[in-house]
N, C-alpha and C. Protein backbone atom coordinates (compact mmCIF):
# COMPACT_ATOMS: atom_id res chain seq x y z
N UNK A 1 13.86 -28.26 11.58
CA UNK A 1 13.10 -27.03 11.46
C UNK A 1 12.69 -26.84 10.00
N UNK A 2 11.40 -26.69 9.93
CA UNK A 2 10.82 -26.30 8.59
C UNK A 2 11.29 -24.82 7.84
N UNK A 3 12.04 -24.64 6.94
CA UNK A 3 11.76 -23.39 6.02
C UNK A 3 10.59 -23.09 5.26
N UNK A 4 10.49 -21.78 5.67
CA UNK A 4 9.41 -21.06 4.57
C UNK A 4 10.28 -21.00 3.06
N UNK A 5 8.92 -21.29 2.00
CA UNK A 5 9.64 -21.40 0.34
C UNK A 5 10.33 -19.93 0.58
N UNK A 6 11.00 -19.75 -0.83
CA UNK A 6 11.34 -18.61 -1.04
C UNK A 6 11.41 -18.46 -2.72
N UNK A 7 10.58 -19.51 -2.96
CA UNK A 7 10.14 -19.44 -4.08
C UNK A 7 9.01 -20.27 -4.44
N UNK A 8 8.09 -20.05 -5.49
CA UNK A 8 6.96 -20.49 -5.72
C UNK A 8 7.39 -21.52 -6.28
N UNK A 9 7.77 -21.95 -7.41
CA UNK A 9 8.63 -23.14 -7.94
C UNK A 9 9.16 -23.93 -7.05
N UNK A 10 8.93 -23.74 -5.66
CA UNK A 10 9.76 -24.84 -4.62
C UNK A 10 8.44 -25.73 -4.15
N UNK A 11 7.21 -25.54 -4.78
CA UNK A 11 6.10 -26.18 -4.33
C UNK A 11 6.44 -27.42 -4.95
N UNK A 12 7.27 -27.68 -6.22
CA UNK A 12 7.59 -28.74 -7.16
C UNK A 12 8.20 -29.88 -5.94
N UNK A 13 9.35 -29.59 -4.88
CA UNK A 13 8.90 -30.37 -3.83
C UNK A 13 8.47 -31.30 -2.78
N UNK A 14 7.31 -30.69 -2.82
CA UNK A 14 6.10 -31.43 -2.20
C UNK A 14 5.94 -33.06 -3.10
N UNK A 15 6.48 -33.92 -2.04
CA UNK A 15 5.67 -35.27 -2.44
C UNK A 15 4.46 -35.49 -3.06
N UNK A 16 4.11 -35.85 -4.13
CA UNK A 16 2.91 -35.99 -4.99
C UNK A 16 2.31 -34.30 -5.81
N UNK A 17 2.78 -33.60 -5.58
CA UNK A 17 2.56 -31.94 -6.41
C UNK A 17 3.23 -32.38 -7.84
N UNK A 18 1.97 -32.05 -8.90
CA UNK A 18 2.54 -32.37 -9.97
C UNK A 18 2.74 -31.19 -10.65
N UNK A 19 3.56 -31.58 -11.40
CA UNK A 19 3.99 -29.63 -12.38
C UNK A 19 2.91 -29.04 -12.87
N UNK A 20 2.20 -29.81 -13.48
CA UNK A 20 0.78 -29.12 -13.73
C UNK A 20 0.06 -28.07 -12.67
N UNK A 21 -0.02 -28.70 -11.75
CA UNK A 21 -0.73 -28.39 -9.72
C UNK A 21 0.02 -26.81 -10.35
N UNK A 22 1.59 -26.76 -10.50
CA UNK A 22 2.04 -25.98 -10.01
C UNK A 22 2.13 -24.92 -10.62
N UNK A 23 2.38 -25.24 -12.13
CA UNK A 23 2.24 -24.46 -13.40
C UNK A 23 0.52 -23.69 -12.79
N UNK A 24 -0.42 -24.04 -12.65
CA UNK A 24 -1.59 -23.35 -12.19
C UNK A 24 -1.61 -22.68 -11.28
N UNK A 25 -0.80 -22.87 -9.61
CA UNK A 25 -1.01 -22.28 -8.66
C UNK A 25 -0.20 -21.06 -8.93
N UNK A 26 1.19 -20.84 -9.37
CA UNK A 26 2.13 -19.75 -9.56
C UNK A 26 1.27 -18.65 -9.77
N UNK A 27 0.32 -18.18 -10.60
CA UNK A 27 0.09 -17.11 -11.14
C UNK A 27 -0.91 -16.66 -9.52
N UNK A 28 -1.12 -17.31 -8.69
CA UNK A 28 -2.41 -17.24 -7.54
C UNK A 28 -1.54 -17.31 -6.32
N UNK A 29 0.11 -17.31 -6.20
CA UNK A 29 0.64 -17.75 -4.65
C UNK A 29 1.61 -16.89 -4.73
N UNK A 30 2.18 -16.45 -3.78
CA UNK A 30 3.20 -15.30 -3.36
C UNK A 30 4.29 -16.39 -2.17
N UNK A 31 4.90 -16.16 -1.81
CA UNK A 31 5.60 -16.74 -0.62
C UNK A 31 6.25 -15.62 0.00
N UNK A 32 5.55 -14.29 -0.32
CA UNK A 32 5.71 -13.32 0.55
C UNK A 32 4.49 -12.44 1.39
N UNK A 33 3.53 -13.58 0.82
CA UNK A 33 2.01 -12.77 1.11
C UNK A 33 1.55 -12.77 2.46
N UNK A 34 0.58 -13.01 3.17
CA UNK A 34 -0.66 -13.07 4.06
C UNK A 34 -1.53 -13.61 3.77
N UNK A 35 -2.72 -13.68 4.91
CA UNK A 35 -3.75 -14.13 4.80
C UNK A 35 -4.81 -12.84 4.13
N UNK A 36 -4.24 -12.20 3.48
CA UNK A 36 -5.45 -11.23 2.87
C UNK A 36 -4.04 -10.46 1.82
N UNK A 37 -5.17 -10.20 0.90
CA UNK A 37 -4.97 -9.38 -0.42
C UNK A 37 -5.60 -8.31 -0.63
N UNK A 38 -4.75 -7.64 -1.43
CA UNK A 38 -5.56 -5.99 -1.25
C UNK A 38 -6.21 -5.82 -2.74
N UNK A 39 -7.63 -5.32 -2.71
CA UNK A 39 -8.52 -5.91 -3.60
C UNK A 39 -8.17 -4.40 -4.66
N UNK A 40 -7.72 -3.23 -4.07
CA UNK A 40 -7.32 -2.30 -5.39
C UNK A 40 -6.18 -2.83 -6.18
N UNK A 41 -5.17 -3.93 -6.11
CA UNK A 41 -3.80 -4.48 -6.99
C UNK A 41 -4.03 -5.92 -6.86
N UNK A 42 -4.80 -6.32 -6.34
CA UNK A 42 -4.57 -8.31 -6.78
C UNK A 42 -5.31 -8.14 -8.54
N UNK A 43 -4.36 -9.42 -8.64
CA UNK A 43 -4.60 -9.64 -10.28
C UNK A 43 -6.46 -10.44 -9.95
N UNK A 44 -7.14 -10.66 -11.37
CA UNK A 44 -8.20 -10.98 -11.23
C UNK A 44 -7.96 -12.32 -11.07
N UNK A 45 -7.38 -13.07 -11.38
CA UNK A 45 -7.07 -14.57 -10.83
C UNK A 45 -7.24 -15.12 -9.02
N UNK A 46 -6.37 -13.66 -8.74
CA UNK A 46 -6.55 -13.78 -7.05
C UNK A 46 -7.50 -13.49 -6.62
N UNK A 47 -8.71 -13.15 -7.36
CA UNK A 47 -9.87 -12.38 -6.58
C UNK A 47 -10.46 -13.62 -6.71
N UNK A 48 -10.47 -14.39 -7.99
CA UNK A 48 -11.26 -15.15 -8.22
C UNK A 48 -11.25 -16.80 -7.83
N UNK A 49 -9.84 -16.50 -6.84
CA UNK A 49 -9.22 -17.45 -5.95
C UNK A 49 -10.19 -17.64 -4.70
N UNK A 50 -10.24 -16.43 -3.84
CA UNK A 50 -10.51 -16.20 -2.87
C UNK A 50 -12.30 -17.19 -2.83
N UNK A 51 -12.40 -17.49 -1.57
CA UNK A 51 -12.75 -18.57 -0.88
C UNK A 51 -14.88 -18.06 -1.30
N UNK A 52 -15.64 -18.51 -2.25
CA UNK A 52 -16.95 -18.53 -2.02
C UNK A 52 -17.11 -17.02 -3.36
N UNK A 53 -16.47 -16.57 -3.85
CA UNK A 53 -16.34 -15.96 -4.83
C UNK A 53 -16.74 -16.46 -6.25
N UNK A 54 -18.04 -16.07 -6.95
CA UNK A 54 -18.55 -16.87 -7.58
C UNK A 54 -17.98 -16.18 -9.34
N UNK A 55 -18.22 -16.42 -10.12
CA UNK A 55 -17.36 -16.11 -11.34
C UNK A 55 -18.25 -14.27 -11.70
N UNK A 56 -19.59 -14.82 -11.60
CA UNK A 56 -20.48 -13.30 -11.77
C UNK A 56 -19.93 -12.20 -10.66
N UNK A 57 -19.32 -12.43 -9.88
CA UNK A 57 -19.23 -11.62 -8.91
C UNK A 57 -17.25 -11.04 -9.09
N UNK A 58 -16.53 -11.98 -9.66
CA UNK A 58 -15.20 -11.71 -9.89
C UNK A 58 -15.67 -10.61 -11.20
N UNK A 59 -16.61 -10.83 -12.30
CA UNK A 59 -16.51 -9.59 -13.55
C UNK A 59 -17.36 -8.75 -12.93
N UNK A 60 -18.36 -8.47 -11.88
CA UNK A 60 -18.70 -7.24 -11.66
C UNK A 60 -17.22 -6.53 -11.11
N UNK A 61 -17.36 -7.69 -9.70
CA UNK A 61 -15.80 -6.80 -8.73
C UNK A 61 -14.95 -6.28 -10.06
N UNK A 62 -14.30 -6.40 -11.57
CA UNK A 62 -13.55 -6.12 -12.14
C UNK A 62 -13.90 -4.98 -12.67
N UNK A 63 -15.40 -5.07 -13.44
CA UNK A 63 -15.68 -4.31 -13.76
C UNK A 63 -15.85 -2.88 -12.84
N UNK A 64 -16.31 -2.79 -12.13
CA UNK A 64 -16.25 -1.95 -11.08
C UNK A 64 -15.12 -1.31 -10.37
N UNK A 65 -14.38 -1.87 -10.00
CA UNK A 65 -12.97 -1.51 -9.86
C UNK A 65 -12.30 -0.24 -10.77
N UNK A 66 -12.43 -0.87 -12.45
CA UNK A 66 -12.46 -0.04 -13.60
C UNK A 66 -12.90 1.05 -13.83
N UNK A 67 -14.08 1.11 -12.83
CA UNK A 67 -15.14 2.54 -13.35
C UNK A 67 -14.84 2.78 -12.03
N UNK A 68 -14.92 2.61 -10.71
CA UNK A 68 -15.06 3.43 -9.48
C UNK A 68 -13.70 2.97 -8.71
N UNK A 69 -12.58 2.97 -8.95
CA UNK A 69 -11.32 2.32 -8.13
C UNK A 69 -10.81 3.30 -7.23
N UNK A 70 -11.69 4.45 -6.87
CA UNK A 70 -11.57 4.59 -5.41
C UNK A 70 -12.71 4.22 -4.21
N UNK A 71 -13.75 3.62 -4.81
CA UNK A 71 -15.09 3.53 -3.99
C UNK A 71 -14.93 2.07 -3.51
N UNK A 72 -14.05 2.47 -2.72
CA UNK A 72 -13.10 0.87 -1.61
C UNK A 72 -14.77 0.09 -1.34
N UNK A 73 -15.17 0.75 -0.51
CA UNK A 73 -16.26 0.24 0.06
C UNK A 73 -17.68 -0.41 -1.12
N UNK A 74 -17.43 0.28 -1.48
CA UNK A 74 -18.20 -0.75 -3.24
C UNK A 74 -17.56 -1.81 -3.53
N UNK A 75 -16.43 -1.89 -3.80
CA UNK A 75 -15.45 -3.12 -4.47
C UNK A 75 -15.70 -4.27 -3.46
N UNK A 76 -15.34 -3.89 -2.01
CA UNK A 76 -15.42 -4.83 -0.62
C UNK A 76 -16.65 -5.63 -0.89
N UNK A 77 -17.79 -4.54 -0.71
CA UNK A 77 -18.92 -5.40 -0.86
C UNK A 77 -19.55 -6.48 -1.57
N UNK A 78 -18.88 -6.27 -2.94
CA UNK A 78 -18.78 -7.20 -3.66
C UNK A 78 -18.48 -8.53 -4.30
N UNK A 79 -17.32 -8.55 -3.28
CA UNK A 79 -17.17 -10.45 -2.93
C UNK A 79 -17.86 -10.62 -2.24
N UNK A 80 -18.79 -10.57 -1.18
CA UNK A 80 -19.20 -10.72 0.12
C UNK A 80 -18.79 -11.38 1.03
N UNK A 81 -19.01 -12.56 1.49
CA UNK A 81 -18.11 -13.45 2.43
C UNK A 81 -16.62 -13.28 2.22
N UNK A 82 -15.90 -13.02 1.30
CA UNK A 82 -14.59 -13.43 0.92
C UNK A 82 -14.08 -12.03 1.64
N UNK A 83 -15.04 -10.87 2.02
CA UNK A 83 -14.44 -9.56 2.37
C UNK A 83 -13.51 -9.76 3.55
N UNK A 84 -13.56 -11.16 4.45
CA UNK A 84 -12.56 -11.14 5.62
C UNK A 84 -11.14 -11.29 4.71
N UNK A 85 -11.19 -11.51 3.64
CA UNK A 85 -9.64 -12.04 3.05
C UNK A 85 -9.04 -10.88 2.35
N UNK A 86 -9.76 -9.50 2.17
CA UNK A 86 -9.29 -8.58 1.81
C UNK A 86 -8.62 -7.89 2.67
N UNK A 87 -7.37 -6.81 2.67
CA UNK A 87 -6.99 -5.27 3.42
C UNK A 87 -6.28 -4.38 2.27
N UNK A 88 -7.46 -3.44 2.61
CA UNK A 88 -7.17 -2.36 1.47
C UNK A 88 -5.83 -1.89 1.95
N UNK A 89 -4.79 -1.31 1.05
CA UNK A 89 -3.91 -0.22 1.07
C UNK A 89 -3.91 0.31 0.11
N UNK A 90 -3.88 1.50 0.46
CA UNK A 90 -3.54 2.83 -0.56
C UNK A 90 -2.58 2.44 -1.72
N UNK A 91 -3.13 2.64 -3.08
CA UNK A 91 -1.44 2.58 -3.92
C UNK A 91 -0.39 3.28 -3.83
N UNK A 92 0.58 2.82 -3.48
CA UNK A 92 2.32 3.66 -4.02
C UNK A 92 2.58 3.65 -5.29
N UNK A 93 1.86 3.40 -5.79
CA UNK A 93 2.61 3.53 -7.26
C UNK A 93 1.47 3.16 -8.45
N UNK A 94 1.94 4.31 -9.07
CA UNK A 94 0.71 4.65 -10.40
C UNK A 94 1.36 4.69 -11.71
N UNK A 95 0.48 4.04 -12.54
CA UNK A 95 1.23 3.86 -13.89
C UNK A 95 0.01 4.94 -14.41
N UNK A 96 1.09 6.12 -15.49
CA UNK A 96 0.23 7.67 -15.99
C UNK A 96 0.57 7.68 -17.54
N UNK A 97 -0.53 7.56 -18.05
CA UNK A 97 -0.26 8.47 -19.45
C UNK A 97 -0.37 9.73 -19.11
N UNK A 98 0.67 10.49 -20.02
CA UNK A 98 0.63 12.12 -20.29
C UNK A 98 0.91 12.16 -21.39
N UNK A 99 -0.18 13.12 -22.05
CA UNK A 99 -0.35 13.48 -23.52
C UNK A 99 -0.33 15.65 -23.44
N UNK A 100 0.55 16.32 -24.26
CA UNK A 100 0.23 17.54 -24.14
C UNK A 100 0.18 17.82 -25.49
N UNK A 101 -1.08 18.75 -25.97
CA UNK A 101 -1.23 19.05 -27.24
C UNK A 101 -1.41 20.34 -27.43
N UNK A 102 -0.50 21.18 -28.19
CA UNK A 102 -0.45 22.68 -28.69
C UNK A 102 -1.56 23.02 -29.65
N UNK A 103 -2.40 24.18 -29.55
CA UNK A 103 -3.22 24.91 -30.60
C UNK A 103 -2.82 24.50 -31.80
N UNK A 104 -1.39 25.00 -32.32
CA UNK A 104 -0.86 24.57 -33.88
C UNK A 104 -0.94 22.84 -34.02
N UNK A 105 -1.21 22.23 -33.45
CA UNK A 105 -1.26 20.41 -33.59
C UNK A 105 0.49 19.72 -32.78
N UNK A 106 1.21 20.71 -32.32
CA UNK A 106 2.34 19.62 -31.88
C UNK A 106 1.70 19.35 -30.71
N UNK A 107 1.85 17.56 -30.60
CA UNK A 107 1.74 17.07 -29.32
C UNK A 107 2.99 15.98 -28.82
N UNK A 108 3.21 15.79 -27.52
CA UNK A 108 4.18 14.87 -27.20
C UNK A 108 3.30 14.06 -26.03
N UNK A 109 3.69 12.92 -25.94
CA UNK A 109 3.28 12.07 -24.91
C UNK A 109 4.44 11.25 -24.12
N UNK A 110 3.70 10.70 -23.12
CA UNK A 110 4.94 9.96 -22.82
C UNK A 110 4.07 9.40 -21.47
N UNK A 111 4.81 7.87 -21.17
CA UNK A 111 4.16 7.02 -19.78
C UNK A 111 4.94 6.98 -18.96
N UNK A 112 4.78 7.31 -17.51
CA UNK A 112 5.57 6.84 -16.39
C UNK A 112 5.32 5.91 -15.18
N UNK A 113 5.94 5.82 -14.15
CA UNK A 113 5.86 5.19 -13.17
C UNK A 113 6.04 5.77 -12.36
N UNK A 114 5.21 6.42 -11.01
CA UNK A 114 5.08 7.05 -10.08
C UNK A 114 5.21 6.42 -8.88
N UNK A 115 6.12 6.87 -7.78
CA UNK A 115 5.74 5.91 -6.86
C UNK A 115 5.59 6.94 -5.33
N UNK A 116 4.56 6.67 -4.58
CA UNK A 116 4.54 7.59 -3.27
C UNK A 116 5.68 6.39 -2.07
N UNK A 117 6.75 6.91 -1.60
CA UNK A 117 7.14 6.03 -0.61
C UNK A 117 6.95 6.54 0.77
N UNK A 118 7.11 5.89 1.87
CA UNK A 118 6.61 6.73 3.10
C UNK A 118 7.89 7.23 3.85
N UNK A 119 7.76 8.54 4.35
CA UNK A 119 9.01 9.00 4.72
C UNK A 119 9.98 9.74 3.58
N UNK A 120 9.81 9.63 2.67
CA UNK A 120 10.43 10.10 1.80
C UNK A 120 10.64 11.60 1.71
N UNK A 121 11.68 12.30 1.58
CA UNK A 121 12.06 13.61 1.58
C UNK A 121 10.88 14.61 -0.07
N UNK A 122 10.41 13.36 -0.91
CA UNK A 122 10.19 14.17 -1.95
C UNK A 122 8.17 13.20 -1.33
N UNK A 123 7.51 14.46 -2.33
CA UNK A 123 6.23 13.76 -2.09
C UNK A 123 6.25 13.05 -3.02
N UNK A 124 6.70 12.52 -4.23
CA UNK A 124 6.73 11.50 -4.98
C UNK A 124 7.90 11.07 -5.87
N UNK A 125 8.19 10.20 -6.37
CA UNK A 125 9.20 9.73 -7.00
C UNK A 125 8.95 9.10 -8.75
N UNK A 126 9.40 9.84 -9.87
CA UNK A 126 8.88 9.56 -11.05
C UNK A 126 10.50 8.20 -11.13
N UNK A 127 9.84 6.77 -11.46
CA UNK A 127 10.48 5.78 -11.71
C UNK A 127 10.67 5.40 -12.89
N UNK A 128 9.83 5.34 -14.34
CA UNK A 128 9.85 5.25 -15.33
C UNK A 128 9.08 6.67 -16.00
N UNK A 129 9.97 6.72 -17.15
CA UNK A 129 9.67 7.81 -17.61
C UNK A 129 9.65 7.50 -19.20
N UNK A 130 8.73 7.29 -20.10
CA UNK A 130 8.50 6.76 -21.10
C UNK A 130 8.27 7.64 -22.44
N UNK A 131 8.98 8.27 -22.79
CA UNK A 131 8.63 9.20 -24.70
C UNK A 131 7.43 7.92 -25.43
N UNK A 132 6.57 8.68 -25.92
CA UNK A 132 5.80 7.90 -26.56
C UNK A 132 5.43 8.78 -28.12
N UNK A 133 6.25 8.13 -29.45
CA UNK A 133 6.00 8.89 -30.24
C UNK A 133 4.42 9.08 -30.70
N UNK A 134 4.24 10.59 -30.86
CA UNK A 134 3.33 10.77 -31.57
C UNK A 134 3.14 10.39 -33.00
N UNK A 135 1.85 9.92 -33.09
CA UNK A 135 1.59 10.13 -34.58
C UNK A 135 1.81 11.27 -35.59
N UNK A 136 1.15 12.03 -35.17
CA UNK A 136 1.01 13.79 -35.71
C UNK A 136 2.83 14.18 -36.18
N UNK A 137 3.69 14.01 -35.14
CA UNK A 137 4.78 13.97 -35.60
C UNK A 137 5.57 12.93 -36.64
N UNK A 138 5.21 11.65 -36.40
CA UNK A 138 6.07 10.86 -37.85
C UNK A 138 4.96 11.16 -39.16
């Protein structure tokens, strides 16, 4: 009986896969994935993986994403053929700057990690919580 990897480094392996092959594929393979990627969180490598995806069309899709990353249906359109290899899901989890600045000049900032889980008793969950010194203060 065949095992599924359970690690990407197990492609090393494969009869004739050379480290190179593999050193390249890692950043583009999951061994927990599917046949589709969700085009609001794949890295741009994976977009630019996907099957008939031409390089002009991976920096619009990026660019775009950037300026409109809720206009699902814009982003989709934009690989074209490759749209069977996409499924959108909603993000759980948002990375936030927060900056608050007082009339007199004190300000504090700080970055977190947000995450929505489903079922969860709270509507969200702050995971990282980051002080970010101000300038104005040192």
């Amino acid at each position: 009986m065949v095992q599924p990897f359970s690690d990407v480094r197990q492609l090393q392996l494969i009869p004739g896969m050379l480290p190179d092959w593999v050193a390249a594929i890692a950043p583009l393979a999951t061994v927990f994935g599917g046949e589709t990627v969700n085009p609001l969180t794949a890295p741009p490598g994976v977009i630019a993986a996907l099957p008939g995806v031409e390089r002009d069309q991976v920096a619009a899709f990026l660019k775009a994403r950037r300026s409109f990353p809720v206009d699902v249906d814009r982003l989709v359109r934009l690989v074209g053929p490759a749209q069977r290899y996409l499924a959108v899901k909603p993000p759980r989890v948002a990375s936030v700057e927060l900056v608050a600045e007082l009339a007199n000049g004190y300000a504090v900032s700080a970055r977190s990690v947000i995450a929505v889980l489903p079922q969860d008793s709270q509507p969200y969950r702050v995971l990282v919580w980051t002080p970010v010194p101000s300038p104005r203060l040192l």
